[in-house]
PDB file of N, CA and C in Angstrom:
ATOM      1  N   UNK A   1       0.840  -1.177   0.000  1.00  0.00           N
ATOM      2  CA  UNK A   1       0.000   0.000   0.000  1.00  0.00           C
ATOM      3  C   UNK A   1       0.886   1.242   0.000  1.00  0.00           C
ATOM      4  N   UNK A   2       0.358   2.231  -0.970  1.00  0.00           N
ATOM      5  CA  UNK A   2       1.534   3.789  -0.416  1.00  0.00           C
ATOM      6  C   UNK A   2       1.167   4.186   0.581  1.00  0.00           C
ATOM      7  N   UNK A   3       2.150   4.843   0.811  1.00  0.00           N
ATOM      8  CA  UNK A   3       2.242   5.682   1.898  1.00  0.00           C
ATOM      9  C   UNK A   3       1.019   7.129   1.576  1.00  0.00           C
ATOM     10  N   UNK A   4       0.667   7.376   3.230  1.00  0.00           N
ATOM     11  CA  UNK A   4      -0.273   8.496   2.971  1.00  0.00           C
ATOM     12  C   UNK A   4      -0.006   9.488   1.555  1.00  0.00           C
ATOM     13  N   UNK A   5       1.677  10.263   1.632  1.00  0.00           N
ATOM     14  CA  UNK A   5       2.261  10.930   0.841  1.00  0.00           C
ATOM     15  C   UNK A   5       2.499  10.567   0.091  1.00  0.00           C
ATOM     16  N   UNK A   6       2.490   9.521  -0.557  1.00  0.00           N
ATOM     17  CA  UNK A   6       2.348   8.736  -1.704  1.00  0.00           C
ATOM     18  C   UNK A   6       1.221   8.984  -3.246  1.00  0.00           C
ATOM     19  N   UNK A   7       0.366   8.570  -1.888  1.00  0.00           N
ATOM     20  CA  UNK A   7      -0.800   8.511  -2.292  1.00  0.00           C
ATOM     21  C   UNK A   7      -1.400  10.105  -2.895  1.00  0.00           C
ATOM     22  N   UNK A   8      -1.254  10.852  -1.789  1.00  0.00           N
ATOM     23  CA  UNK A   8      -1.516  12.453  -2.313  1.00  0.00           C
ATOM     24  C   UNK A   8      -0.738  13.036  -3.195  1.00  0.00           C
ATOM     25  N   UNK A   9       0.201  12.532  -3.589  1.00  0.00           N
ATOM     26  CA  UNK A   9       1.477  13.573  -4.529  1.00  0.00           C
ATOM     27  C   UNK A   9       0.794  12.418  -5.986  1.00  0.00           C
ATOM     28  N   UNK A  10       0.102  11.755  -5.927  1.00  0.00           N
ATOM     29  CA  UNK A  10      -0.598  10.547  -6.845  1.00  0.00           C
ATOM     30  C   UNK A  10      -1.303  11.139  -7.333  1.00  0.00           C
ATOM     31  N   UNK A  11      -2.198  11.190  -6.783  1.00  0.00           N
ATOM     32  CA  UNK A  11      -4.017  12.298  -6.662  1.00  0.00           C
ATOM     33  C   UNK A  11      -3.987  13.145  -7.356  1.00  0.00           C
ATOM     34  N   UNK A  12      -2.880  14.354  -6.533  1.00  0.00           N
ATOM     35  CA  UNK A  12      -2.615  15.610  -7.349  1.00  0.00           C
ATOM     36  C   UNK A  12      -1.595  15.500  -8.454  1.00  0.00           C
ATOM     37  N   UNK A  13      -1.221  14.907  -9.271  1.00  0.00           N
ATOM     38  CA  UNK A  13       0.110  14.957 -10.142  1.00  0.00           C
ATOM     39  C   UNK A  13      -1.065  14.657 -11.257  1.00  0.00           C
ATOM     40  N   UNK A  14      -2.523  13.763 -11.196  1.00  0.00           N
ATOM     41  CA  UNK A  14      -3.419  13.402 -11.762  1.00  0.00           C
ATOM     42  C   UNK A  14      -4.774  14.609 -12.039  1.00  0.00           C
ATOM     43  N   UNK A  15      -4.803  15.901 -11.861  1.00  0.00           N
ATOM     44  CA  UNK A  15      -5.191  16.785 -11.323  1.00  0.00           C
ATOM     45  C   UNK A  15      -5.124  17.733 -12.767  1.00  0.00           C
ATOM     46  N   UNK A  16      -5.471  18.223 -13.161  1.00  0.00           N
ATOM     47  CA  UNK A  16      -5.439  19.041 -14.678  1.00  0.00           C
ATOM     48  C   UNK A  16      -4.605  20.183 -14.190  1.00  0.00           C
ATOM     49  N   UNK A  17      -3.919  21.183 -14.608  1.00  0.00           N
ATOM     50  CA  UNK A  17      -3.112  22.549 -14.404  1.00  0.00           C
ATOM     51  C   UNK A  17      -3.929  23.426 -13.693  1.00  0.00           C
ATOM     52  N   UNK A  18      -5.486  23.025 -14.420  1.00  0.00           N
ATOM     53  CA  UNK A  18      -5.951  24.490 -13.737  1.00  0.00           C
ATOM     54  C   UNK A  18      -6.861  24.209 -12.638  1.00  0.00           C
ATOM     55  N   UNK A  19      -6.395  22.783 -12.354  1.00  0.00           N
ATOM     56  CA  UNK A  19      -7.508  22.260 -10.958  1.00  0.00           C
ATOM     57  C   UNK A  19      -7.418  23.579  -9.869  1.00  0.00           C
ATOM     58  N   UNK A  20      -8.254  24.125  -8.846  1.00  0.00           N
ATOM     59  CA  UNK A  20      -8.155  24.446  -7.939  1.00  0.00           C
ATOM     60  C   UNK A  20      -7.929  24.461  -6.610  1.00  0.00           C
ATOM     61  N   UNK A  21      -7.171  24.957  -5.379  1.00  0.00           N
ATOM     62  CA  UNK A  21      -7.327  24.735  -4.198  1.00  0.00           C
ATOM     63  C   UNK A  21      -7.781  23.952  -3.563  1.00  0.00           C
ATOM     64  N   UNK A  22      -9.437  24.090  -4.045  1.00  0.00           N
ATOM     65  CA  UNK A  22     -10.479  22.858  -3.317  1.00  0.00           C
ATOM     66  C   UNK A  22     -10.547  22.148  -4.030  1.00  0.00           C
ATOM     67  N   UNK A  23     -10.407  22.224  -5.386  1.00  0.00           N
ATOM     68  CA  UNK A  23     -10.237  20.627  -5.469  1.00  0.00           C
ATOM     69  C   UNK A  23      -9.104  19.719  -5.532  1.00  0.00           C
ATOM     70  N   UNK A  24      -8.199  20.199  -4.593  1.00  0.00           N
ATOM     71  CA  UNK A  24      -6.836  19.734  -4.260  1.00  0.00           C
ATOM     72  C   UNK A  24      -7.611  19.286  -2.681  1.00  0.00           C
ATOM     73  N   UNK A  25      -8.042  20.356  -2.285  1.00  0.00           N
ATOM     74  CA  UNK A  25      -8.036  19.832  -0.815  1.00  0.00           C
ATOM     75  C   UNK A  25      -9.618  18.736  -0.873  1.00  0.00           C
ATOM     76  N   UNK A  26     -10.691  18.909  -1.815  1.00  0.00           N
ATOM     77  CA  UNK A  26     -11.197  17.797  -1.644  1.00  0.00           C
ATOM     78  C   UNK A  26     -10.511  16.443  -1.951  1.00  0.00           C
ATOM     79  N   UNK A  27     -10.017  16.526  -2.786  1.00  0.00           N
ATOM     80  CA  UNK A  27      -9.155  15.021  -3.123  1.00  0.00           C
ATOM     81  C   UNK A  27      -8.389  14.491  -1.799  1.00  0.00           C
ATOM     82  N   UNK A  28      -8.211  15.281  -1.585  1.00  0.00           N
ATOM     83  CA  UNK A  28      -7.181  14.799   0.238  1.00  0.00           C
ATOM     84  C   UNK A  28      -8.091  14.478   1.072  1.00  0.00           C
ATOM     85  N   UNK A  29      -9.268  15.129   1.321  1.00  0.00           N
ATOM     86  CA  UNK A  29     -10.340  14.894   2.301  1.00  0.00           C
ATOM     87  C   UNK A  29     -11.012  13.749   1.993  1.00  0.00           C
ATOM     88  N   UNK A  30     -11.024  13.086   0.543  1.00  0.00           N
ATOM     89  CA  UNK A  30     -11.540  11.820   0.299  1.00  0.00           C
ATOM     90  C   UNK A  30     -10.460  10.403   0.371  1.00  0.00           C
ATOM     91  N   UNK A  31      -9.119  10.736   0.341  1.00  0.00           N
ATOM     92  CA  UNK A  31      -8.248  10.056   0.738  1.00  0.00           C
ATOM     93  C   UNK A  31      -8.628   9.666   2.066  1.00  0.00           C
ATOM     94  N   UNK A  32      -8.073  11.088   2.835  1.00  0.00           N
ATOM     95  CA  UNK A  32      -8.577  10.811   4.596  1.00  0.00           C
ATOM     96  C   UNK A  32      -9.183   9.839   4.408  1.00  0.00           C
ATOM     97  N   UNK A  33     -10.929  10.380   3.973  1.00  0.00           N
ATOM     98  CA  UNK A  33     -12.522   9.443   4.742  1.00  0.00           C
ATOM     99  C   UNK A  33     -12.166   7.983   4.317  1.00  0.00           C
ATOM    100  N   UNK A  34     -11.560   7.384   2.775  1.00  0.00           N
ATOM    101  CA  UNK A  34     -11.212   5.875   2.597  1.00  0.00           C
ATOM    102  C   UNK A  34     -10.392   5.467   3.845  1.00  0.00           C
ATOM    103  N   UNK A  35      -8.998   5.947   3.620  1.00  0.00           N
ATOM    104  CA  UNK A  35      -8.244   5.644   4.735  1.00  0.00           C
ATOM    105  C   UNK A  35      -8.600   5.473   6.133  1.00  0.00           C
ATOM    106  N   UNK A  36      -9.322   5.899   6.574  1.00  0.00           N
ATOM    107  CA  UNK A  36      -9.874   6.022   7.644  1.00  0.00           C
ATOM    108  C   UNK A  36     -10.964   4.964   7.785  1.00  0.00           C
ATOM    109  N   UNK A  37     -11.560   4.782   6.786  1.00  0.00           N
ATOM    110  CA  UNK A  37     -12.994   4.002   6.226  1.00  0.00           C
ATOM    111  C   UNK A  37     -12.928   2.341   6.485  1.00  0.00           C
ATOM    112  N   UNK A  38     -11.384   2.230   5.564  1.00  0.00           N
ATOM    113  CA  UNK A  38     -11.351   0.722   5.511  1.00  0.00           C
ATOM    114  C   UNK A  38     -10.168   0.762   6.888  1.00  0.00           C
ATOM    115  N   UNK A  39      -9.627   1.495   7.906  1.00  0.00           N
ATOM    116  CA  UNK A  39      -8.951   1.116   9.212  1.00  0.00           C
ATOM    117  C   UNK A  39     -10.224   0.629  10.324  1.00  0.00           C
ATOM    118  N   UNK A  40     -11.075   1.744   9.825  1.00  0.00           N
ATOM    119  CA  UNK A  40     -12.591   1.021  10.979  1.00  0.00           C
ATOM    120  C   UNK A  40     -12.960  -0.526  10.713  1.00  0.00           C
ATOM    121  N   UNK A  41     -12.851  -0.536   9.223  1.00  0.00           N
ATOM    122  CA  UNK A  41     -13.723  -2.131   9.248  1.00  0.00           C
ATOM    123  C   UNK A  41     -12.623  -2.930   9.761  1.00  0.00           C
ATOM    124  N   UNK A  42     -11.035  -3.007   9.727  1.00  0.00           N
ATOM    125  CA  UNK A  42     -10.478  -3.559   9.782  1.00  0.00           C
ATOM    126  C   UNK A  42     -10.989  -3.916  11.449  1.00  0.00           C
ATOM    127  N   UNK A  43     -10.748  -3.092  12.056  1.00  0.00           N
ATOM    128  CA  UNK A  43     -10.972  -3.054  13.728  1.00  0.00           C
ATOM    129  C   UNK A  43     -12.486  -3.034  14.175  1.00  0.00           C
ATOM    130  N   UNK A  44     -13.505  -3.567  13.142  1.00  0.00           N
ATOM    131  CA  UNK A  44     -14.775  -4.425  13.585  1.00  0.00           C
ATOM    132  C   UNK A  44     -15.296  -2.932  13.524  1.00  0.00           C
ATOM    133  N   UNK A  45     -15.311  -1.992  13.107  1.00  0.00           N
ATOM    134  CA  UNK A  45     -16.179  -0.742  13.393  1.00  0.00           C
ATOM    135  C   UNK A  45     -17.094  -0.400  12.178  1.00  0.00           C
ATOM    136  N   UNK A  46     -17.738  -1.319  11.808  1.00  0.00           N
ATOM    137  CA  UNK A  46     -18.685  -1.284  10.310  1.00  0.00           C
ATOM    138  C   UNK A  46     -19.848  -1.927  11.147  1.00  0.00           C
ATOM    139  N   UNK A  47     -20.981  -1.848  10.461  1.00  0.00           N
ATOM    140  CA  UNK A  47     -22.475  -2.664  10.880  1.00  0.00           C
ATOM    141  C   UNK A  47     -22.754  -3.606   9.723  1.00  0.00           C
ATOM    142  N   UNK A  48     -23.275  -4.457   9.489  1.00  0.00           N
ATOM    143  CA  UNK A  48     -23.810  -5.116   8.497  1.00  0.00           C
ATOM    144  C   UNK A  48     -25.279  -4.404   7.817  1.00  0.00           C
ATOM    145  N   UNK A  49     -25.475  -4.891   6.718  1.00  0.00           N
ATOM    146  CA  UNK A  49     -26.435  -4.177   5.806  1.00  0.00           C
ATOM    147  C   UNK A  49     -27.638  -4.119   6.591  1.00  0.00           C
ATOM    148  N   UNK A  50     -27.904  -5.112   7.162  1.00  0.00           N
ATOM    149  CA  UNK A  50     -29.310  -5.389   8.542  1.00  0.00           C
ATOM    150  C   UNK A  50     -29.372  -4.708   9.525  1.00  0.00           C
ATOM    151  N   UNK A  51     -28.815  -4.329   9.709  1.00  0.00           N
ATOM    152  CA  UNK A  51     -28.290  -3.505  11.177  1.00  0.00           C
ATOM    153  C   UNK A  51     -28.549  -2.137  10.364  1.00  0.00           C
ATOM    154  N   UNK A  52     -27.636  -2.072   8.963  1.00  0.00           N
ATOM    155  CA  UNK A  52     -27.981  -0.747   8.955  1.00  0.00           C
ATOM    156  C   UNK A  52     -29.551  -0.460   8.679  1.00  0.00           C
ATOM    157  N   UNK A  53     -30.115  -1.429   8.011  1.00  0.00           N
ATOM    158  CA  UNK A  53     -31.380  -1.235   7.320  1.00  0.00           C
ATOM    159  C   UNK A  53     -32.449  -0.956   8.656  1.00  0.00           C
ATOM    160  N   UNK A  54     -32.217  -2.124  10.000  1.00  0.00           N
ATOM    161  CA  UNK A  54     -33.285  -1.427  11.057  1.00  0.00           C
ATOM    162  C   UNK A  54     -32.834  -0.271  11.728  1.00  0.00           C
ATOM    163  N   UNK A  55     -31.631   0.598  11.815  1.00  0.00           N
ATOM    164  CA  UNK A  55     -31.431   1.320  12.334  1.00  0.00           C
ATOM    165  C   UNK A  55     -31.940   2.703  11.518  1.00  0.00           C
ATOM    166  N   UNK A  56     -32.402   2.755  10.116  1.00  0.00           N
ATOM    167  CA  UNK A  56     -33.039   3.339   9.458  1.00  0.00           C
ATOM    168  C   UNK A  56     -34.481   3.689   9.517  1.00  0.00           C
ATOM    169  N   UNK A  57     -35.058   2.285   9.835  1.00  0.00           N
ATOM    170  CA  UNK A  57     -36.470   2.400  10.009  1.00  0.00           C
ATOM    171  C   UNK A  57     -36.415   2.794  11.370  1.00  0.00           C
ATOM    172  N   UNK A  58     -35.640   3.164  12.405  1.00  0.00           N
ATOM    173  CA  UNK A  58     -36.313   3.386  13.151  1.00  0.00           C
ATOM    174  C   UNK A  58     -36.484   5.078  13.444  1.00  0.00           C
ATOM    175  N   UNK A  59     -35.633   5.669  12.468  1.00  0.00           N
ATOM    176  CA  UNK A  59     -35.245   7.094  12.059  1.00  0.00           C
ATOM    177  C   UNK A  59     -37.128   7.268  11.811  1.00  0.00           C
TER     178      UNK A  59
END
């Protein structure tokens, strides 16, 4: 797997000339939320589709 900095100098090198700011810094902020995303499931912190589905109905 790359490294965080890897990964972002990736992102942005992929990025057109006249990309902007935010969409430099959204691309990083969606790195984060994956990265972050698949460390939860790793460590049991996901629900299953059932769980999510009654926790919906009860919204």
């Amino acid at each position: 797997m790359e490294t965080l900095r890897e990964e972002a100098i990736h992102v942005i090198s992929k990025l057109p000339d006249s990309a902007s700011i935010d969409d430099i810094m959204y691309r990083l902020y969606v790195i984060d939320k994956v990265r972050k995303g698949r460390e939860a499931i790793k460590q049991g912190g996901s629900i299953s589709t059932e769980e999510l589905a009654r926790e919906m109905d009860s919204w």
